[in-house]
C-alpha atoms as a PDB file:
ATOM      1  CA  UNK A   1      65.769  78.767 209.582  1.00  0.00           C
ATOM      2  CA  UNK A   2      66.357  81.695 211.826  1.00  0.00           C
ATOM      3  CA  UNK A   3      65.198  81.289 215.398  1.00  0.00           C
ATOM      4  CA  UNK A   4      63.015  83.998 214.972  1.00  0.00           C
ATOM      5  CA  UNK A   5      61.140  83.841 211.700  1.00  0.00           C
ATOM      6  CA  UNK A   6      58.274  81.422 213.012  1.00  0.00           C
ATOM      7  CA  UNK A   7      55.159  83.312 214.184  1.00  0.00           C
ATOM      8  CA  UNK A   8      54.100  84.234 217.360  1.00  0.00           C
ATOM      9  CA  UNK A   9      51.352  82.521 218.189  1.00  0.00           C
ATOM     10  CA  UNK A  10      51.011  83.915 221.535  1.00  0.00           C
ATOM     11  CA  UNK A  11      51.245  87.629 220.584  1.00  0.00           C
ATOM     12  CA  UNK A  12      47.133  87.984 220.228  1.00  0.00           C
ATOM     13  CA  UNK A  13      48.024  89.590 217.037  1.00  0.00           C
ATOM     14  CA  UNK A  14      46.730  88.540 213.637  1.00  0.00           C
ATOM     15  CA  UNK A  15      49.661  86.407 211.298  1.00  0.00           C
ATOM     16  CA  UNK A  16      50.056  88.244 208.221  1.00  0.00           C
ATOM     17  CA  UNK A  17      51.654  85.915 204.934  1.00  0.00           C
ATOM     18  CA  UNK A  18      54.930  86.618 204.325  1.00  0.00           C
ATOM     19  CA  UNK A  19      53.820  88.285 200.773  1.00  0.00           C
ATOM     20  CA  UNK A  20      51.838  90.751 201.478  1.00  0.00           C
ATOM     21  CA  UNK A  21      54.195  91.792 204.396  1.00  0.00           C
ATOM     22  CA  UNK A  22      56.902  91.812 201.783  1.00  0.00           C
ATOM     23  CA  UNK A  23      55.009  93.928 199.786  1.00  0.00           C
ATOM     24  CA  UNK A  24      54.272  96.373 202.162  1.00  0.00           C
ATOM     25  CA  UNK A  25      57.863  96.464 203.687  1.00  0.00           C
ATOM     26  CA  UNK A  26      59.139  97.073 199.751  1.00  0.00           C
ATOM     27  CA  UNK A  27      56.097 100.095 199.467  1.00  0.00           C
ATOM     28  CA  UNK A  28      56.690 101.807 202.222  1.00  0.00           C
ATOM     29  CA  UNK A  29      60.481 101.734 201.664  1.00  0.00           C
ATOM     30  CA  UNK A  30      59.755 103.484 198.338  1.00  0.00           C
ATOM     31  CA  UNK A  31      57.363 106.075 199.390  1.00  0.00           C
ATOM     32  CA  UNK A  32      59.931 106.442 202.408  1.00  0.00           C
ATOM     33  CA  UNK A  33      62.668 107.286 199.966  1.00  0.00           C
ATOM     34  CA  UNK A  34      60.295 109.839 197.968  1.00  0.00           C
ATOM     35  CA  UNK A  35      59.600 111.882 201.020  1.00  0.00           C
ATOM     36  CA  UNK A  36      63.544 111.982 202.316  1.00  0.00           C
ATOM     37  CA  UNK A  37      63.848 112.859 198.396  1.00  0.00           C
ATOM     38  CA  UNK A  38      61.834 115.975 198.571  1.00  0.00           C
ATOM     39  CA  UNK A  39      62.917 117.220 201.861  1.00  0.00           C
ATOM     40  CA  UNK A  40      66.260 116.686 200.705  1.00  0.00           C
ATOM     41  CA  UNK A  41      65.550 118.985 198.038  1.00  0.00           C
ATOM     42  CA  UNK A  42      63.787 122.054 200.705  1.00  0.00           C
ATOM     43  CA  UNK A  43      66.960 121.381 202.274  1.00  0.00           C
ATOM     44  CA  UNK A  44      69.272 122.178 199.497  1.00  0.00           C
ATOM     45  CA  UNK A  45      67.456 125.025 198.819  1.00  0.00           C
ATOM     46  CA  UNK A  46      68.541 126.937 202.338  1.00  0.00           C
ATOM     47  CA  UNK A  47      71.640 128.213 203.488  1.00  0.00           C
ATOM     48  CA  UNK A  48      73.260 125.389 205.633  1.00  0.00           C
ATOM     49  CA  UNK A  49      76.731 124.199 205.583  1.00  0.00           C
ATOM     50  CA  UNK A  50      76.775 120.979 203.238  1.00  0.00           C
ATOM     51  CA  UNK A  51      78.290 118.793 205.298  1.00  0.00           C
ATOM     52  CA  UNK A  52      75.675 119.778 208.127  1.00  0.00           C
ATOM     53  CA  UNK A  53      73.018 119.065 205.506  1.00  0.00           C
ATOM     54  CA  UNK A  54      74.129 116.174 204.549  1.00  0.00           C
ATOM     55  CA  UNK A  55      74.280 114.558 207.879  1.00  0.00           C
ATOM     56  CA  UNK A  56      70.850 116.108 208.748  1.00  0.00           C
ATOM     57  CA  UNK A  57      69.379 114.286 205.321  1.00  0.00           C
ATOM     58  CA  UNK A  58      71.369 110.944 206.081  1.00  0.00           C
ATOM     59  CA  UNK A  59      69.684 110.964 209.708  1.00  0.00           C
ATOM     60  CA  UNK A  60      66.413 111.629 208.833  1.00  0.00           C
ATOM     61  CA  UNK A  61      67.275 108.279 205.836  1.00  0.00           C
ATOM     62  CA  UNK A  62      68.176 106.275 208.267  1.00  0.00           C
ATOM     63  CA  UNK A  63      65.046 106.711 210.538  1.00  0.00           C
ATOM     64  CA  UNK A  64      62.393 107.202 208.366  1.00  0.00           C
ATOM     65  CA  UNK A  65      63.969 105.376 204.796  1.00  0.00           C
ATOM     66  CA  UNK A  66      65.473 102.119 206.745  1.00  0.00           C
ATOM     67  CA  UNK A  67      63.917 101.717 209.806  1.00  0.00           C
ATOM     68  CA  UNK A  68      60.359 102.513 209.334  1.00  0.00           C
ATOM     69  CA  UNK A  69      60.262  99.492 206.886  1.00  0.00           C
ATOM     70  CA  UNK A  70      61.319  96.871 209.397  1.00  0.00           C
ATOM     71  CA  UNK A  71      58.983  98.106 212.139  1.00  0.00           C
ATOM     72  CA  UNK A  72      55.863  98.202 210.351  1.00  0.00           C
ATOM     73  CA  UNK A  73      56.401  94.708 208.703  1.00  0.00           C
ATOM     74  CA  UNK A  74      57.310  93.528 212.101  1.00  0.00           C
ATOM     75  CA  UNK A  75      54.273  94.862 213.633  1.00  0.00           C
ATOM     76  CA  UNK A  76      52.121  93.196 210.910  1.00  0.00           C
ATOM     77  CA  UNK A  77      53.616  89.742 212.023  1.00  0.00           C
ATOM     78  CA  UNK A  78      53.820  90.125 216.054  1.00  0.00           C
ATOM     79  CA  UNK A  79      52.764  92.649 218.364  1.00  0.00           C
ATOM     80  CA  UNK A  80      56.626  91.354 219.657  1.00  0.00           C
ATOM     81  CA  UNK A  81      58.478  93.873 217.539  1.00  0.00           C
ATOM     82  CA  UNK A  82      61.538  94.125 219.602  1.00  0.00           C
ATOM     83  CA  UNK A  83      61.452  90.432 219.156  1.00  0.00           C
ATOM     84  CA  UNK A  84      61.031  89.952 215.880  1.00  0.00           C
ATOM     85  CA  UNK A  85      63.477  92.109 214.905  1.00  0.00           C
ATOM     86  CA  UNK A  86      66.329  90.637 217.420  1.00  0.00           C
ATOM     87  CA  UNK A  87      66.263  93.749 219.288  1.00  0.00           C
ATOM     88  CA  UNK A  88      65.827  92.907 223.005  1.00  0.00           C
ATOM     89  CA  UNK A  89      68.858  90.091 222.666  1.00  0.00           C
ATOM     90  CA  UNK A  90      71.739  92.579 224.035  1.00  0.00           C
ATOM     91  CA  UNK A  91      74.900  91.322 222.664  1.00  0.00           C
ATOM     92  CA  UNK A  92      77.587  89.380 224.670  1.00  0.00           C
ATOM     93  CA  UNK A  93      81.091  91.700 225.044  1.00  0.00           C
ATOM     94  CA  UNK A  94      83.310  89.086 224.092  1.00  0.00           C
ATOM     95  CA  UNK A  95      81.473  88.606 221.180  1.00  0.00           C
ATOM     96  CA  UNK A  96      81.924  92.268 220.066  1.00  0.00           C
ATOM     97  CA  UNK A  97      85.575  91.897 220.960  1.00  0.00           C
ATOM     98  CA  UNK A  98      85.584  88.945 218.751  1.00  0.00           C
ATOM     99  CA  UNK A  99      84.007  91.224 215.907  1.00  0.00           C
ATOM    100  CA  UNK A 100      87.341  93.674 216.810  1.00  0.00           C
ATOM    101  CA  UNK A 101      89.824  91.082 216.386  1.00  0.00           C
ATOM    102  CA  UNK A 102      88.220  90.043 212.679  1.00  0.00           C
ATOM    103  CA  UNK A 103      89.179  93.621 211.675  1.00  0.00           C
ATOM    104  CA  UNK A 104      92.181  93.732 212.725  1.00  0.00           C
ATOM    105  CA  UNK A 105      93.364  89.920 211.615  1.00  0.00           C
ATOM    106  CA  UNK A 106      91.312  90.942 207.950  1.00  0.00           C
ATOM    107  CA  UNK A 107      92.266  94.455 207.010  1.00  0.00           C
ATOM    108  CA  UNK A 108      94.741  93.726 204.792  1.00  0.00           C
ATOM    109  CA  UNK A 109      92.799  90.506 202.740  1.00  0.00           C
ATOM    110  CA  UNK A 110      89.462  93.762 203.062  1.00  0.00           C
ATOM    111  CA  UNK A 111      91.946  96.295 201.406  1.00  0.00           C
ATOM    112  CA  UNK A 112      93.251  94.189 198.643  1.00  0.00           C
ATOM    113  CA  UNK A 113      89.332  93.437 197.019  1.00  0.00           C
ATOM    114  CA  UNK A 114      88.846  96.994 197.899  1.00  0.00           C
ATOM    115  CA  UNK A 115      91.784  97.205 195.457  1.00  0.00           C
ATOM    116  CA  UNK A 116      91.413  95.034 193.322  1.00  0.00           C
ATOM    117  CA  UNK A 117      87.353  95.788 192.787  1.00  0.00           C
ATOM    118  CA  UNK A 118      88.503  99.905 192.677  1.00  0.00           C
ATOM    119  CA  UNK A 119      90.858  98.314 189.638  1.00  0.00           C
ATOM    120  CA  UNK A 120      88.509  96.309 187.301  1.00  0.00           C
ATOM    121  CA  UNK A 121      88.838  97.299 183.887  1.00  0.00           C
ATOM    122  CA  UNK A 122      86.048  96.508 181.514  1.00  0.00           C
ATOM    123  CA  UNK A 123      86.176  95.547 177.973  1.00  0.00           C
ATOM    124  CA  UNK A 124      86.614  97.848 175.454  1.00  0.00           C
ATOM    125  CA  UNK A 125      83.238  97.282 173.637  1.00  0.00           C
ATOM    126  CA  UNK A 126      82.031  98.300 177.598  1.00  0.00           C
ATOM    127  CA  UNK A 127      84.180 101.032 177.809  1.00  0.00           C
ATOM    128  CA  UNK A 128      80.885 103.507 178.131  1.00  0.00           C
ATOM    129  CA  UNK A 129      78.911 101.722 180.830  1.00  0.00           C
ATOM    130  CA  UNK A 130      82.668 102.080 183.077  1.00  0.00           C
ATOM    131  CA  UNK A 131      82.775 105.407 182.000  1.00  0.00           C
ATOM    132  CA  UNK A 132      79.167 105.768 183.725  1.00  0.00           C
ATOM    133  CA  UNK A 133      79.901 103.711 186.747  1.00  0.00           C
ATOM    134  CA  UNK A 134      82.884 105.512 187.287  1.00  0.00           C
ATOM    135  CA  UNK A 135      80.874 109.008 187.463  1.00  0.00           C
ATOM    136  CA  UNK A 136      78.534 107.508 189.621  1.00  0.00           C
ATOM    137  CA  UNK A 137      81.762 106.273 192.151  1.00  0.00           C
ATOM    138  CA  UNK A 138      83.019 109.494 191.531  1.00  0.00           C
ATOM    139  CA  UNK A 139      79.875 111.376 192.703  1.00  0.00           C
ATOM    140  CA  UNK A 140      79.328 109.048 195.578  1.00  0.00           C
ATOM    141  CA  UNK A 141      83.288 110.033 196.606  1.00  0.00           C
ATOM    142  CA  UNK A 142      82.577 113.340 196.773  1.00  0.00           C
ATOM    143  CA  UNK A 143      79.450 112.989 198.801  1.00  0.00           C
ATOM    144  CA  UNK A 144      81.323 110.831 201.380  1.00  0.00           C
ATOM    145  CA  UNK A 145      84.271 113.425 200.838  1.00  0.00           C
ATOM    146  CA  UNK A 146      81.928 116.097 202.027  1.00  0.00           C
ATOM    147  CA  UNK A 147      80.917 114.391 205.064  1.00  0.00           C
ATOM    148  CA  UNK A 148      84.830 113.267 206.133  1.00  0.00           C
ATOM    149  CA  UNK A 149      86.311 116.368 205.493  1.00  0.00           C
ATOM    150  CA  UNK A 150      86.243 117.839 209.187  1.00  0.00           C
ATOM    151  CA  UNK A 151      89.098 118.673 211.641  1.00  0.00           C
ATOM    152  CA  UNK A 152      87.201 118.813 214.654  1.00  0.00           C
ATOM    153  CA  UNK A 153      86.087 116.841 217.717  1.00  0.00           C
ATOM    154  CA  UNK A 154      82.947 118.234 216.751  1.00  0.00           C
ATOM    155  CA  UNK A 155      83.203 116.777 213.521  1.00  0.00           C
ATOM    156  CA  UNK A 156      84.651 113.532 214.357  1.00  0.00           C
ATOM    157  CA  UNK A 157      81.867 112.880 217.032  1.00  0.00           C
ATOM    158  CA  UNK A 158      79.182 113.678 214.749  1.00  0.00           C
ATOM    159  CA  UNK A 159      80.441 111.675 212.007  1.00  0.00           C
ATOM    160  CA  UNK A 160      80.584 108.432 214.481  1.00  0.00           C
ATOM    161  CA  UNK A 161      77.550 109.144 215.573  1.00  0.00           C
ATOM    162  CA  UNK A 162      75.505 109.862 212.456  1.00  0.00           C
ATOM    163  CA  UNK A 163      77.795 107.530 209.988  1.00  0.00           C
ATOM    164  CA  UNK A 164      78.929 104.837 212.480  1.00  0.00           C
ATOM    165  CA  UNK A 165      76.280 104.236 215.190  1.00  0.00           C
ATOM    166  CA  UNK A 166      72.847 105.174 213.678  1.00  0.00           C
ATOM    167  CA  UNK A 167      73.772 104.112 209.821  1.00  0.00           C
ATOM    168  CA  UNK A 168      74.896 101.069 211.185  1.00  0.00           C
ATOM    169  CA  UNK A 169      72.010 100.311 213.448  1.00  0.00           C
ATOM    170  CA  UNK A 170      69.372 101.547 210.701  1.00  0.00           C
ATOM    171  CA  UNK A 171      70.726  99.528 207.966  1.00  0.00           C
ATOM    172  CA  UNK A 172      71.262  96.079 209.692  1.00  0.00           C
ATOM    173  CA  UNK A 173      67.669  96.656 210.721  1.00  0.00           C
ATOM    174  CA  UNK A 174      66.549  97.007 207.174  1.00  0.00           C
ATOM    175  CA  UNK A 175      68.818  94.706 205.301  1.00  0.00           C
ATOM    176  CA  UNK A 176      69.604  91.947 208.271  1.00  0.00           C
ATOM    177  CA  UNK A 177      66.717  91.910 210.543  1.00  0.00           C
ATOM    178  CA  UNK A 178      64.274  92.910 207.712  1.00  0.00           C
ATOM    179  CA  UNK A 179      65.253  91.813 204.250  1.00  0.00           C
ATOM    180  CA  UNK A 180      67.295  88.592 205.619  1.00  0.00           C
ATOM    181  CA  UNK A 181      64.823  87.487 207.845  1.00  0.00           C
ATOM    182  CA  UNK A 182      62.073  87.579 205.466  1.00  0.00           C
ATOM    183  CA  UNK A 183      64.274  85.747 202.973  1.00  0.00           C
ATOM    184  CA  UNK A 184      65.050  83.025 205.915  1.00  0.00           C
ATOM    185  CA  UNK A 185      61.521  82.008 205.972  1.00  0.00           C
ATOM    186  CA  UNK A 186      61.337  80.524 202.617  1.00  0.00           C
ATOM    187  CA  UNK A 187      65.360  79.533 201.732  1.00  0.00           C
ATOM    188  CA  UNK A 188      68.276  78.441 203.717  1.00  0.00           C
ATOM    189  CA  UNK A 189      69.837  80.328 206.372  1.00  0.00           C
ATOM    190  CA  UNK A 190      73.312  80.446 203.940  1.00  0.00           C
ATOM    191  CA  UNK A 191      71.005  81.529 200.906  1.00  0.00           C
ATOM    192  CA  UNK A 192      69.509  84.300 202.444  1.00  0.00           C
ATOM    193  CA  UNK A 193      72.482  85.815 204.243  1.00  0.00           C
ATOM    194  CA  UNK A 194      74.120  85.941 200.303  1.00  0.00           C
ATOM    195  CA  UNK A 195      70.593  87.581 198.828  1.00  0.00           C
ATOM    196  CA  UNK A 196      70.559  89.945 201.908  1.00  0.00           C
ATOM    197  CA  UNK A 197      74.188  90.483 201.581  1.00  0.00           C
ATOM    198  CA  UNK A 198      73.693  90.759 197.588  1.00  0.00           C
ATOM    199  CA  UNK A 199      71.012  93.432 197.768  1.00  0.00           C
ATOM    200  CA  UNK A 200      72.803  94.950 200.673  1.00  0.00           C
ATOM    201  CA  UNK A 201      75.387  95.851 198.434  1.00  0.00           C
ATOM    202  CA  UNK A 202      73.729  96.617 194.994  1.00  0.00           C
ATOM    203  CA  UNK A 203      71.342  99.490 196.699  1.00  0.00           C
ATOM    204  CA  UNK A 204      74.790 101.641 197.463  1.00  0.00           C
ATOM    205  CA  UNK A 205      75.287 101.998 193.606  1.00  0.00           C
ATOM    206  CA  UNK A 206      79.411 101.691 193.621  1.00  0.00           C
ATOM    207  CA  UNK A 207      79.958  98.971 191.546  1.00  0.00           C
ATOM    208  CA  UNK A 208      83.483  99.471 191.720  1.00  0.00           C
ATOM    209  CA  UNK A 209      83.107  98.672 195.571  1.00  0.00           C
ATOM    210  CA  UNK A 210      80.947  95.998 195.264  1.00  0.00           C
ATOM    211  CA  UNK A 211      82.792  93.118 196.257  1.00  0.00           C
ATOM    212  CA  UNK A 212      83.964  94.511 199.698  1.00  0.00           C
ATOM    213  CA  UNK A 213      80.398  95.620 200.390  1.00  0.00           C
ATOM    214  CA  UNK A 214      79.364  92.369 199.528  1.00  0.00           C
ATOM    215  CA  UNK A 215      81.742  90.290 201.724  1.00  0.00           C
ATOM    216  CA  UNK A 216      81.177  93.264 204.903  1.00  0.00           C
ATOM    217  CA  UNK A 217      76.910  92.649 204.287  1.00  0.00           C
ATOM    218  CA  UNK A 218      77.651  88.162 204.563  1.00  0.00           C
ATOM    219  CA  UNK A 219      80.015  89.111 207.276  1.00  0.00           C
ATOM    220  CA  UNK A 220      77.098  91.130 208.932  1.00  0.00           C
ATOM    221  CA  UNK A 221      74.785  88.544 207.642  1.00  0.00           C
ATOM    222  CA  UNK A 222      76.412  85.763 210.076  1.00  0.00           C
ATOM    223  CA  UNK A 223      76.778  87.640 212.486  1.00  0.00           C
ATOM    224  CA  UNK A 224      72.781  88.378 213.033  1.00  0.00           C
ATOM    225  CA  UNK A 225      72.216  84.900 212.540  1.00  0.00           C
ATOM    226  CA  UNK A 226      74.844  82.946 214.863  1.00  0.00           C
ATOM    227  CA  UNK A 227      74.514  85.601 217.674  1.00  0.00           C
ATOM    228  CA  UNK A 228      70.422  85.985 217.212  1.00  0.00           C
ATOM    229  CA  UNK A 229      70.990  89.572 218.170  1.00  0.00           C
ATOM    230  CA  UNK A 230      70.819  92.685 215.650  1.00  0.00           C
ATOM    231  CA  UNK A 231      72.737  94.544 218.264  1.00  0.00           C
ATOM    232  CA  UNK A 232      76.088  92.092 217.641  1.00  0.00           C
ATOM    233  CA  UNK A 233      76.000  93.088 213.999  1.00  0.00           C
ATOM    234  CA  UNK A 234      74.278  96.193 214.208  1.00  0.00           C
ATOM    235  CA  UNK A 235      77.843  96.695 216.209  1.00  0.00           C
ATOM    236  CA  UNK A 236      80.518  95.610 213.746  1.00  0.00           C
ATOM    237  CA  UNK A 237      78.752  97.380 211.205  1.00  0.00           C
ATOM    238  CA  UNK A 238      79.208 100.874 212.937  1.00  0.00           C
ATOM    239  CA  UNK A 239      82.627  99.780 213.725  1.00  0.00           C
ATOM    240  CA  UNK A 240      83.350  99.602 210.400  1.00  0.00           C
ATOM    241  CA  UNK A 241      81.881 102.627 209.235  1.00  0.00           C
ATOM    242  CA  UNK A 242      83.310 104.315 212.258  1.00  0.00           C
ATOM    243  CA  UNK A 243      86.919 103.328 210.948  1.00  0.00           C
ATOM    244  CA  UNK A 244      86.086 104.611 208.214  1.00  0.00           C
ATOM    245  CA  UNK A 245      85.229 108.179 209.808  1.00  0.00           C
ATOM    246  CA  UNK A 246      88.454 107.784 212.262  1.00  0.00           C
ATOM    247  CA  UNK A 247      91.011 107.143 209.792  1.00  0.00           C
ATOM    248  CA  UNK A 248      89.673 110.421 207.717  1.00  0.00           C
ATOM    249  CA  UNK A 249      89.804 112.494 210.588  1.00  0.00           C
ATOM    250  CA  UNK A 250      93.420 111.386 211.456  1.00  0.00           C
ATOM    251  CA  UNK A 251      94.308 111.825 208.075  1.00  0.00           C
ATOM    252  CA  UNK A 252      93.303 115.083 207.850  1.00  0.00           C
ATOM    253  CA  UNK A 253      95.052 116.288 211.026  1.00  0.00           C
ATOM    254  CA  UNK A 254      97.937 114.963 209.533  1.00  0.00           C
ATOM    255  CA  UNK A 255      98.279 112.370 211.969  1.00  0.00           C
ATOM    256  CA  UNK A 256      98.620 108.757 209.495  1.00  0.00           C
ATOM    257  CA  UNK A 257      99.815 109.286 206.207  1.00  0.00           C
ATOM    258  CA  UNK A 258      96.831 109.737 203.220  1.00  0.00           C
ATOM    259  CA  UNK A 259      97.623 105.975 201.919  1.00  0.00           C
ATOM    260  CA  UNK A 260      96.900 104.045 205.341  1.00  0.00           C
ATOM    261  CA  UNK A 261      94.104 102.655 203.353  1.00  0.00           C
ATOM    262  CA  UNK A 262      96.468 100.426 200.874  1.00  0.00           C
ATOM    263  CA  UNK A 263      98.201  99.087 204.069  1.00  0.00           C
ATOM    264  CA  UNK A 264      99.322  95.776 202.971  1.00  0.00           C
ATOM    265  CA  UNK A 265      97.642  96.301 199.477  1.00  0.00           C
ATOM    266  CA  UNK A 266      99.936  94.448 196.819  1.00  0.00           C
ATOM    267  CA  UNK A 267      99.702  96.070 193.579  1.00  0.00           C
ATOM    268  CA  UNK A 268     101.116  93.163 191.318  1.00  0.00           C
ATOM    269  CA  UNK A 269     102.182  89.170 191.874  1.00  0.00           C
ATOM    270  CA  UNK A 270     101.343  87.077 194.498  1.00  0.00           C
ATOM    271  CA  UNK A 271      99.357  88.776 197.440  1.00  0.00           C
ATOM    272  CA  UNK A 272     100.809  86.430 200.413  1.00  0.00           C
ATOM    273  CA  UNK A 273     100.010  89.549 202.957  1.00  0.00           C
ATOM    274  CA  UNK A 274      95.991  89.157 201.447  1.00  0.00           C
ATOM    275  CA  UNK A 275      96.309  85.179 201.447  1.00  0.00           C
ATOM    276  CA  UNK A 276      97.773  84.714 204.904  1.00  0.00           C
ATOM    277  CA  UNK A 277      95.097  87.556 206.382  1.00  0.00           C
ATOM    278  CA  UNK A 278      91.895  85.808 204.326  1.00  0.00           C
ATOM    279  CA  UNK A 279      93.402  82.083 205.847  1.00  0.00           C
ATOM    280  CA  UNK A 280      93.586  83.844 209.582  1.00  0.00           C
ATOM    281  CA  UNK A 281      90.220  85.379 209.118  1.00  0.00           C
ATOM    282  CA  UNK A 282      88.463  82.377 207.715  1.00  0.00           C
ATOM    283  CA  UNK A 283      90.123  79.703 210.943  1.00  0.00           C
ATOM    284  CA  UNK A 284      89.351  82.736 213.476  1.00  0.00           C
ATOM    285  CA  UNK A 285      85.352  82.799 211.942  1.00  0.00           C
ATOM    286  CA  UNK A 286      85.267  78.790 212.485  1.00  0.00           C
ATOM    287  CA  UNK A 287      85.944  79.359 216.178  1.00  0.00           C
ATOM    288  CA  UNK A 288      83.247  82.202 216.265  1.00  0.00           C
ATOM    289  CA  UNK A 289      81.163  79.753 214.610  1.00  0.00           C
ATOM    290  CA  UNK A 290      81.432  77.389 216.979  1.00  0.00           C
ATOM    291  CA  UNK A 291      81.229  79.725 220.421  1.00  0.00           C
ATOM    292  CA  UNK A 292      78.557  81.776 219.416  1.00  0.00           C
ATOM    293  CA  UNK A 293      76.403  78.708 218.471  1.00  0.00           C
ATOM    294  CA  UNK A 294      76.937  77.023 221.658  1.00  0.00           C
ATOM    295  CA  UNK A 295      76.303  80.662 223.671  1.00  0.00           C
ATOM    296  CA  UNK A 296      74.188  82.630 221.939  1.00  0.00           C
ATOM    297  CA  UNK A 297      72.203  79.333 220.250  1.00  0.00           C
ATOM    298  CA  UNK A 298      71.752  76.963 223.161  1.00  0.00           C
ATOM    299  CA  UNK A 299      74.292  74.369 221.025  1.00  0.00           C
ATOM    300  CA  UNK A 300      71.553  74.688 217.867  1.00  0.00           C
ATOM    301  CA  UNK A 301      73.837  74.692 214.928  1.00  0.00           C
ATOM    302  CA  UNK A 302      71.558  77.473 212.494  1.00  0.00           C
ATOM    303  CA  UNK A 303      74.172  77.383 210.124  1.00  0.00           C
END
């Protein structure tokens, strides 16, 4: 169980069951979502550039939609809420160094599921449902299309700042700190990470980048846990994303050619580049186990 999901019993504050708190984090999620809906919709209706709307409408999500959620169900258990959500735990810097070198050592075992997920054919009796999903990944392209097509510094800083650093924070606040640590007080640490991780990935609606999504929200999942800080994955999660941003950018100043994104992808036979990356990635995580458990964990193995 995660050092945090006990209750304060010093916090003078009333304990509220983990049900109803679950209930209330899932309702005002929803009516969350409704309102960003409709002002998304006043939005569309003025004249602003659409990749400035966008952003506006994704900032305003991740404040109201993702964190809002976590804070109030928080507040309901502790009067602690920087505690309970792992906020006032700042993160160590060779542990976000350590979160570097995993990127680097897994990029090309990341890029071949992102392949090989992007590539998944369905039957032919299924053939309509992947023509559905694929309009949905399509749609969801072009929305992320929209907000990577810039040129600028202006652009680029934006996008790391509204993409990287506050979608990253928001979302590991929702899914890690809120849905995972509710999860960890009624299942095993490993078990909720996967649900966390699971739902983490299912809310984007890409099926056809599940898998990648899935591995990156376990990845984050860990992290949270073994640290005890939402800052240390709160981090590698806006690295990630602000890859993501960087590489587009350089792209489009014609800096790195358009396909740096299948670096080391192998298209057919044996992927040794993927094999050799996943067997690095997976020895280099053991030894991140083990030092952030004895650092950040006082020796308390959590997982």
């Amino acid at each position: 169980m995660h050092p945090e999901s006990t209750p304060n019993s010093c916090s003078g504050f009333p304990y509220m069951p983990l049900l109803p708190r679950i209930c209330i984090f899932v309702g005002v999620f929803f009516v969350a979502l409704i309102f960003v809906s409709i002002l998304s919709g006043i939005l569309n209706t003025l004249n602003i550039d659409p990749r400035t709307r966008i952003l506006l409408v994704s900032s305003i999500q991740c404040v109201i939609v993702f964190m809002l959620a976590p804070v109030i169900e928080a507040r309901l258990e502790s009067r602690n809420i920087l505690s309970r959500l792992s906020l006032d735990k700042s993160p160590r810097w060779i542990n976000l160094g350590a979160i570097i070198i995993c990127y680097i050592i897994g990029i090309i075992f990341l890029n071949q599921i992102i392949y090989w997920n992007d590539t998944i054919t369905f039957p032919e009796n299924l053939k309509g449902l992947e023509t559905t999903m694929r309009e949905w990944e399509n749609n969801s392209r072009e929305f992320a299309n929209t907000i990577l097509s810039t040129t600028s510094v202006g652009g680029l800083i934006s996008g790391i700042l509204i993409v990287g650093c506050l979608t990253g924070l928001a979302e590991e606040l929702f899914f890690r700190a809120g849905v995972q640590r509710m999860l960890n007080e009624v299942m095993p640490a490993h078990v909720s990470v996967w649900i966390a991780a699971l739902i983490f990935s299912a809310m984007h609606f890409q099926f056809f980048g599940f898998f990648p999504r899935l591995l990156l929200g376990a990845f984050f999942g860990y992290l949270y846990i073994w640290s005890g800080s939402i800052w240390t994955s709160a981090f590698a999660h806006a690295f990630n994303n602000s890859m993501v941003v960087i590489t587009a950018w350089l792209t489009a100043n014609g800096k790195i050619a358009a396909d740096f994104e299948q670096f080391g992808v192998t298209e057919s036979g044996i992927p040794w580049g993927a094999i050799i990356s996943g067997i690095l990635l997976f020895c280099f995580l053991s030894i991140c186990h083990k030092w952030f458990i004895r650092h950040d964990n006082n020796g308390k193995s959590i997982v």
